[in-house]
PDB file of N, CA and C in Angstrom:
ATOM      1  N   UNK A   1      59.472-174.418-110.058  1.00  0.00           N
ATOM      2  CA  UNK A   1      59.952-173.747-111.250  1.00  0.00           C
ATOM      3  C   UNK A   1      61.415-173.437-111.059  1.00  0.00           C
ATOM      4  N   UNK A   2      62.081-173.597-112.193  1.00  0.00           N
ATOM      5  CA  UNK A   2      63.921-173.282-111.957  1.00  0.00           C
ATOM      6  C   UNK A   2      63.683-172.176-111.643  1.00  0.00           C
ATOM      7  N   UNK A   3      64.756-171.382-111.544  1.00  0.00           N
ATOM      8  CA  UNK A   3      65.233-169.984-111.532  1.00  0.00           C
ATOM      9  C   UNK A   3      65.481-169.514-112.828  1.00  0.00           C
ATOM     10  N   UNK A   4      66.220-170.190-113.438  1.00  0.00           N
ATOM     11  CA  UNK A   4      66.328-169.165-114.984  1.00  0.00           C
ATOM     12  C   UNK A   4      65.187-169.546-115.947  1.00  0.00           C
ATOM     13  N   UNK A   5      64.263-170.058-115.567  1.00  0.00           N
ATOM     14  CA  UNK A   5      63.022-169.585-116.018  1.00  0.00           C
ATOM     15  C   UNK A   5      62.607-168.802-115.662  1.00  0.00           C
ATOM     16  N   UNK A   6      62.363-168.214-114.764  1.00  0.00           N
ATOM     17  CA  UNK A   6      61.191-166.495-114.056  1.00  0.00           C
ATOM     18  C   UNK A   6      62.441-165.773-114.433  1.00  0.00           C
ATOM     19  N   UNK A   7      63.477-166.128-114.485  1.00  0.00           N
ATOM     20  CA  UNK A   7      64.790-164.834-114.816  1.00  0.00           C
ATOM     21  C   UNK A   7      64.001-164.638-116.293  1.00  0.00           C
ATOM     22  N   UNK A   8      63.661-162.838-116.651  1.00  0.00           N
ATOM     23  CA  UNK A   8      63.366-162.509-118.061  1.00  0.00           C
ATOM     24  C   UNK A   8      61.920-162.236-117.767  1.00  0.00           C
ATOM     25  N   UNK A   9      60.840-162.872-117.114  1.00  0.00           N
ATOM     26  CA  UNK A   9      59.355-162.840-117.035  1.00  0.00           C
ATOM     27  C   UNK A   9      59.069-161.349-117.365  1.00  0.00           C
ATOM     28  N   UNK A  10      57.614-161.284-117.191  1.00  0.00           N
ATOM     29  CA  UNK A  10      57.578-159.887-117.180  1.00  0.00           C
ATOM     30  C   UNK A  10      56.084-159.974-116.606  1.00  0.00           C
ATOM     31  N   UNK A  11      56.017-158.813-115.561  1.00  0.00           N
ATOM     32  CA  UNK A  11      54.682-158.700-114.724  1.00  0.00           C
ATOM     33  C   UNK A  11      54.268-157.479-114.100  1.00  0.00           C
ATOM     34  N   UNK A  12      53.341-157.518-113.364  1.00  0.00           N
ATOM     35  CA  UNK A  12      53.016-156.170-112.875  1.00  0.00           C
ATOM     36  C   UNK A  12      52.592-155.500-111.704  1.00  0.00           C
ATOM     37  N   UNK A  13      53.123-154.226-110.896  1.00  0.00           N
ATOM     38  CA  UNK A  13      53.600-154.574-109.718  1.00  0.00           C
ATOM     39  C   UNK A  13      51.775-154.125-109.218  1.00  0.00           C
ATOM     40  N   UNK A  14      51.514-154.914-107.992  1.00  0.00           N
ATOM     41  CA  UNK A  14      49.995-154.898-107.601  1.00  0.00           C
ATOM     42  C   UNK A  14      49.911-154.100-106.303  1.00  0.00           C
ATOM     43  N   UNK A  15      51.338-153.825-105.560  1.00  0.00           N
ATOM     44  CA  UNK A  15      51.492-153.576-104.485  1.00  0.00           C
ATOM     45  C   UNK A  15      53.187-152.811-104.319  1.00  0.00           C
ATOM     46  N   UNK A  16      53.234-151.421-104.100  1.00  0.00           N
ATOM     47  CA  UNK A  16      54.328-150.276-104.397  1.00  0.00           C
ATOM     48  C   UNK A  16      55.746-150.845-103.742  1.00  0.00           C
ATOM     49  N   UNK A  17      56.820-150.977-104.332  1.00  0.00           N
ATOM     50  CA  UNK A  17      57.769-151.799-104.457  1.00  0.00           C
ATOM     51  C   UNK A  17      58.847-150.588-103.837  1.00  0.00           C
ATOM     52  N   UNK A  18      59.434-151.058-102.578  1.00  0.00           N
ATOM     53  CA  UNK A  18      60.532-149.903-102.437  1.00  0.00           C
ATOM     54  C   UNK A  18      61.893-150.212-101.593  1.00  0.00           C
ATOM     55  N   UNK A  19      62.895-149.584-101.473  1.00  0.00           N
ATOM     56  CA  UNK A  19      63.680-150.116-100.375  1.00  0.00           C
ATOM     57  C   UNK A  19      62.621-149.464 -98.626  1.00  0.00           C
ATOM     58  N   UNK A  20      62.836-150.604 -97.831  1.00  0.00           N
ATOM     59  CA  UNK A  20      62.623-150.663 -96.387  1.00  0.00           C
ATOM     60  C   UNK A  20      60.776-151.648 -96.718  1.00  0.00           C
ATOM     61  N   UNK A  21      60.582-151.476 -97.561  1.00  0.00           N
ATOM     62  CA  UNK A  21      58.653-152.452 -97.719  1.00  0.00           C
ATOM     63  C   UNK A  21      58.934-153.470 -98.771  1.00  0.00           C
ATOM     64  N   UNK A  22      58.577-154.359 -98.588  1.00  0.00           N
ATOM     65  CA  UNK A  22      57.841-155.831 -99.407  1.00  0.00           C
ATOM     66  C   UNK A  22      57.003-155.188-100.232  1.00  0.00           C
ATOM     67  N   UNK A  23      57.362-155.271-101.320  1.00  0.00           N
ATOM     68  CA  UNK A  23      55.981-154.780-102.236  1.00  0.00           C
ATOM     69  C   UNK A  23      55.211-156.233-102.920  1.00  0.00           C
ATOM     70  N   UNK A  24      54.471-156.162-104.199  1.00  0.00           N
ATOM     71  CA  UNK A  24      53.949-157.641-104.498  1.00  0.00           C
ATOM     72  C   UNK A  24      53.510-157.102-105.826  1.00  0.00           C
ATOM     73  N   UNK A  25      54.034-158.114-106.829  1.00  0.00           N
ATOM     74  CA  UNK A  25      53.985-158.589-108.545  1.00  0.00           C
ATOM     75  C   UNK A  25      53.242-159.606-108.483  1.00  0.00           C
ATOM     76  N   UNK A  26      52.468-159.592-109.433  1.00  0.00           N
ATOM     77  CA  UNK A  26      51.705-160.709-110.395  1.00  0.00           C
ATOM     78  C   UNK A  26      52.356-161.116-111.509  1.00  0.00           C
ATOM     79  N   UNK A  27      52.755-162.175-111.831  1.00  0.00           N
ATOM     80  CA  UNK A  27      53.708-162.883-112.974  1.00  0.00           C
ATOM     81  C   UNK A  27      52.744-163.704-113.832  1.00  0.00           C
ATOM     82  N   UNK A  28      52.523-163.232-114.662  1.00  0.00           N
ATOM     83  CA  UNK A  28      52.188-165.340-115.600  1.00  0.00           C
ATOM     84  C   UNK A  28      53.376-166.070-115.805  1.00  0.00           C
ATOM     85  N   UNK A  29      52.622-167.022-115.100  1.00  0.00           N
ATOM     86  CA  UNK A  29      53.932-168.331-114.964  1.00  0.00           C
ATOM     87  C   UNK A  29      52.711-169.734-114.703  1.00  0.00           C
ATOM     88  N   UNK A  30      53.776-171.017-115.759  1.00  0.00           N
ATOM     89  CA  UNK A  30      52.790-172.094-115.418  1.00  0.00           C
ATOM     90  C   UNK A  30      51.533-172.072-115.784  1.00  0.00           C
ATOM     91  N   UNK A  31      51.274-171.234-116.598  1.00  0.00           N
ATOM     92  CA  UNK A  31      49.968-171.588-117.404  1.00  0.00           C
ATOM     93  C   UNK A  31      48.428-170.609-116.722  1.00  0.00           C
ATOM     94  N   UNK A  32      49.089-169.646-115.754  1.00  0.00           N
ATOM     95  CA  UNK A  32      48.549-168.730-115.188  1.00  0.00           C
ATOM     96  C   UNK A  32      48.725-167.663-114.240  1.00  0.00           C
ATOM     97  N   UNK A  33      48.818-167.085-113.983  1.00  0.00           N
ATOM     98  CA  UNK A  33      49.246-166.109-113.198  1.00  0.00           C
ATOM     99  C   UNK A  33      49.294-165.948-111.813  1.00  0.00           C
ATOM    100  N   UNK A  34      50.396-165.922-111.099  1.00  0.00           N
ATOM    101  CA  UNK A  34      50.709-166.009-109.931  1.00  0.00           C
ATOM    102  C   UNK A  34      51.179-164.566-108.717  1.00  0.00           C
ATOM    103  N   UNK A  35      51.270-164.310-107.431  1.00  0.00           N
ATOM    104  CA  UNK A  35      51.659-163.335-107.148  1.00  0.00           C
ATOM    105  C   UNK A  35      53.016-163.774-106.421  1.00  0.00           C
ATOM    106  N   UNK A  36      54.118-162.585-106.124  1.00  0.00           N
ATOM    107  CA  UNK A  36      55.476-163.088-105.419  1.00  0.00           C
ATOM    108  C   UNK A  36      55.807-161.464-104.249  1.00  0.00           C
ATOM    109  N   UNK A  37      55.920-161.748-103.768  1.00  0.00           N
ATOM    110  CA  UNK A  37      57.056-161.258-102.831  1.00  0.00           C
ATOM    111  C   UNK A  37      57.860-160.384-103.779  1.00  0.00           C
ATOM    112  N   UNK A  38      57.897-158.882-103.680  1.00  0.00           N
ATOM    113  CA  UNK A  38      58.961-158.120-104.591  1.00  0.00           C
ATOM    114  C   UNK A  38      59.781-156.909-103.920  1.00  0.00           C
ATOM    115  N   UNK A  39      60.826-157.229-104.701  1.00  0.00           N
ATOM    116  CA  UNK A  39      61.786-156.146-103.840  1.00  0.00           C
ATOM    117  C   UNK A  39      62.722-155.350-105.072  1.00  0.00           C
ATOM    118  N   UNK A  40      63.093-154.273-105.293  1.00  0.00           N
ATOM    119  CA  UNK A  40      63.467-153.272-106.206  1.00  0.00           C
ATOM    120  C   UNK A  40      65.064-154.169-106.331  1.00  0.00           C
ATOM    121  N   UNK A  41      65.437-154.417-107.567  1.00  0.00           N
ATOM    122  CA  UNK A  41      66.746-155.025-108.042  1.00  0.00           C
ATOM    123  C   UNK A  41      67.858-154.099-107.910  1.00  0.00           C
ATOM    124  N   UNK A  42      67.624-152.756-107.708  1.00  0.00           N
ATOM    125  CA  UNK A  42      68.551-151.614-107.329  1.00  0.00           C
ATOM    126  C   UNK A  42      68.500-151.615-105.693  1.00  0.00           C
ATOM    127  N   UNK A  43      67.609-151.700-105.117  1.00  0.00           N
ATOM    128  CA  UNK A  43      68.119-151.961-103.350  1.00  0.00           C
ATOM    129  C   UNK A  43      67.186-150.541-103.422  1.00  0.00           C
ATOM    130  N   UNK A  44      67.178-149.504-104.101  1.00  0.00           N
ATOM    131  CA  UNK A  44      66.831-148.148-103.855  1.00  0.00           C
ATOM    132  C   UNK A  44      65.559-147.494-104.660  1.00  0.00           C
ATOM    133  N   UNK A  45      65.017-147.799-105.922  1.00  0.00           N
ATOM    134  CA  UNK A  45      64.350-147.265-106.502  1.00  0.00           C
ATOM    135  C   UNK A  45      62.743-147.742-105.746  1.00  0.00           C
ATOM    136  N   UNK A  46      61.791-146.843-106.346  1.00  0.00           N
ATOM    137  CA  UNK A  46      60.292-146.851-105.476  1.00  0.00           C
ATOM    138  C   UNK A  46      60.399-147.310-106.808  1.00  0.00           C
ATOM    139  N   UNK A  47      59.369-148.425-107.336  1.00  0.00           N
ATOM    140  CA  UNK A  47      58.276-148.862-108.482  1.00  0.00           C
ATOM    141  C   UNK A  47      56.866-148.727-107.740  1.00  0.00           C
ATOM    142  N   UNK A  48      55.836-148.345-108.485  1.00  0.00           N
ATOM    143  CA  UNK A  48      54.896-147.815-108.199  1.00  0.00           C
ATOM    144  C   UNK A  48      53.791-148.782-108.947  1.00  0.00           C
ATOM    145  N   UNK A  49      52.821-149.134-108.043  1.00  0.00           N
ATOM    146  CA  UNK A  49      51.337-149.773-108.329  1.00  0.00           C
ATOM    147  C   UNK A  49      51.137-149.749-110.039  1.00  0.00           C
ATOM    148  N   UNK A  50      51.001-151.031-110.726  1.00  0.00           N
ATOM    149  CA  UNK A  50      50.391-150.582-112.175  1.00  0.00           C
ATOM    150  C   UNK A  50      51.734-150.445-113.094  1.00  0.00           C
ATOM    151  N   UNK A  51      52.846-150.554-112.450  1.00  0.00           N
ATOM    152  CA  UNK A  51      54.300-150.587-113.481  1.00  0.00           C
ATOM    153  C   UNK A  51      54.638-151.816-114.090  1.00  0.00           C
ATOM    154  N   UNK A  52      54.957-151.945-115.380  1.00  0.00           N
ATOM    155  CA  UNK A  52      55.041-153.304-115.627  1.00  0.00           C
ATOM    156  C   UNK A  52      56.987-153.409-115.073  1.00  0.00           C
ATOM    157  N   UNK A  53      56.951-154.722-115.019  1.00  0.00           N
ATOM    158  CA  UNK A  53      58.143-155.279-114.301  1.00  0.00           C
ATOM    159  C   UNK A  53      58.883-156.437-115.123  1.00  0.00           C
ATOM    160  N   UNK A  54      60.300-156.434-115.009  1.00  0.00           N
ATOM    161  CA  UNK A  54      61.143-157.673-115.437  1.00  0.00           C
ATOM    162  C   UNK A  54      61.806-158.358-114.437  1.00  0.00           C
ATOM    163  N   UNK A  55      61.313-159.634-113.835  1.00  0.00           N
ATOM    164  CA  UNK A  55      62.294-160.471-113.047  1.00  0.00           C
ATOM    165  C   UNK A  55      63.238-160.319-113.231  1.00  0.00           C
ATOM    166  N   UNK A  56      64.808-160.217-112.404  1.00  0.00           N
ATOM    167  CA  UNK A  56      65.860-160.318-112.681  1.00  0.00           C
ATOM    168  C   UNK A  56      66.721-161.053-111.332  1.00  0.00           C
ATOM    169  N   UNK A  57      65.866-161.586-110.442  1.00  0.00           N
ATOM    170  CA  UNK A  57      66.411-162.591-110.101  1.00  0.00           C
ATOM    171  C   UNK A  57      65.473-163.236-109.133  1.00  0.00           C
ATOM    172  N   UNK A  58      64.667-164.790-109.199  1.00  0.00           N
ATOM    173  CA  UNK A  58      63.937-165.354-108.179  1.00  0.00           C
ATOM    174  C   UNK A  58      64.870-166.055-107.698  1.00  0.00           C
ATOM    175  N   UNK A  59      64.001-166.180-105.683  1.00  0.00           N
ATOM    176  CA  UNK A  59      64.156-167.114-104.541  1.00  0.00           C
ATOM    177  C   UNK A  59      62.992-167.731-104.594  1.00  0.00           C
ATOM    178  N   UNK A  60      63.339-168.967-104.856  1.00  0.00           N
ATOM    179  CA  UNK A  60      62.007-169.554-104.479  1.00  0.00           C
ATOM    180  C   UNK A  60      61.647-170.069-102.905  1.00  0.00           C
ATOM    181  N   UNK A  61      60.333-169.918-102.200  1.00  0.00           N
ATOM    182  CA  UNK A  61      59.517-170.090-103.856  1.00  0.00           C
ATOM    183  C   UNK A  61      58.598-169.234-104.112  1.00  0.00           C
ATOM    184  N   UNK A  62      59.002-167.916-103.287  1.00  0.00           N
ATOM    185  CA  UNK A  62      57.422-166.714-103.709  1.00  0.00           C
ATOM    186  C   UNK A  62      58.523-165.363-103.987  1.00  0.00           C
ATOM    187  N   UNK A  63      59.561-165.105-104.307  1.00  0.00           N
ATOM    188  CA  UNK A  63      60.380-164.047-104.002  1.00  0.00           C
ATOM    189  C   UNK A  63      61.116-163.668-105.221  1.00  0.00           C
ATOM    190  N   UNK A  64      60.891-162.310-105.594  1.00  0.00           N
ATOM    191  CA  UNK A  64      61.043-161.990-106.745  1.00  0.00           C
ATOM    192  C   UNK A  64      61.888-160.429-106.488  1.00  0.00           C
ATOM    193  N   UNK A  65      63.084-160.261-107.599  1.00  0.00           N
ATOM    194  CA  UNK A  65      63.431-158.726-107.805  1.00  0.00           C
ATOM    195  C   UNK A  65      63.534-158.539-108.663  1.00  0.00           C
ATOM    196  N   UNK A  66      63.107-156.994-109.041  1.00  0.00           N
ATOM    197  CA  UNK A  66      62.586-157.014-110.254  1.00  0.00           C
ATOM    198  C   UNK A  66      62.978-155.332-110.166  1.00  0.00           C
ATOM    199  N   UNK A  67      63.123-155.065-112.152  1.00  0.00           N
ATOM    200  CA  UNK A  67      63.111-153.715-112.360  1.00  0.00           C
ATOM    201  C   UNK A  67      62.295-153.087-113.429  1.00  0.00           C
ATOM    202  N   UNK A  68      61.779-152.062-113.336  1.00  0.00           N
ATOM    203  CA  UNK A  68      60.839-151.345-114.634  1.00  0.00           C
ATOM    204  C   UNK A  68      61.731-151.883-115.783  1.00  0.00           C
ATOM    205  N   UNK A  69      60.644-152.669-116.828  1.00  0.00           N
ATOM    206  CA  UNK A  69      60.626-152.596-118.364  1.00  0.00           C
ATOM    207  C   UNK A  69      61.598-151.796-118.851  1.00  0.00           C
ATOM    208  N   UNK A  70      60.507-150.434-118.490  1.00  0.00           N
ATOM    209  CA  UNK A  70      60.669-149.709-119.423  1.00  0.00           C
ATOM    210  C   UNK A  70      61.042-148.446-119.031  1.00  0.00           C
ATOM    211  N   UNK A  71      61.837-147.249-119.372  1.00  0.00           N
ATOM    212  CA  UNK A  71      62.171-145.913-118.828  1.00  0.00           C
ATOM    213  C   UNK A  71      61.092-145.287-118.758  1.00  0.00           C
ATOM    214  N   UNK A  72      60.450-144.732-117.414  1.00  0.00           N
ATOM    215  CA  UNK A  72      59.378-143.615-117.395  1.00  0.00           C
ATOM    216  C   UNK A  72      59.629-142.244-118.009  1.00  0.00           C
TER     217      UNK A  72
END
């Protein structure tokens, strides 16, 4: 998959996303839903289990950063 395709996705984090831990997103992508490697697009914020998420930049090919949608 390119990169500026998953750039924009939107998914949800399955596993608590923070600086110093690997957290882990589920994406639909490709006609079904996949999991990636996630790391907070600020370097600093905790996202928490159950947050929905926006790619904002993949490594392929499992590695994703990503930030909350939406303002809590």
């Amino acid at each position: 998959m390119d990169d500026a395709a998953m750039v924009g996705l939107m998914g949800r984090v399955t596993g608590t996303i923070g600086p110093g831990f690997v957290g882990e997103v589920i994406v639909r992508v490709r006609g079904g839903a996949e999991h990636f490697l996630a790391y907070p697009a600020s370097g600093t914020d905790r996202i928490e289990r159950g947050t929905v998420v926006m790619v904002v930049e993949y490594l392929p090919p499992r590695t994703v950063y990503v930030q909350a949608a939406y303002d809590s």
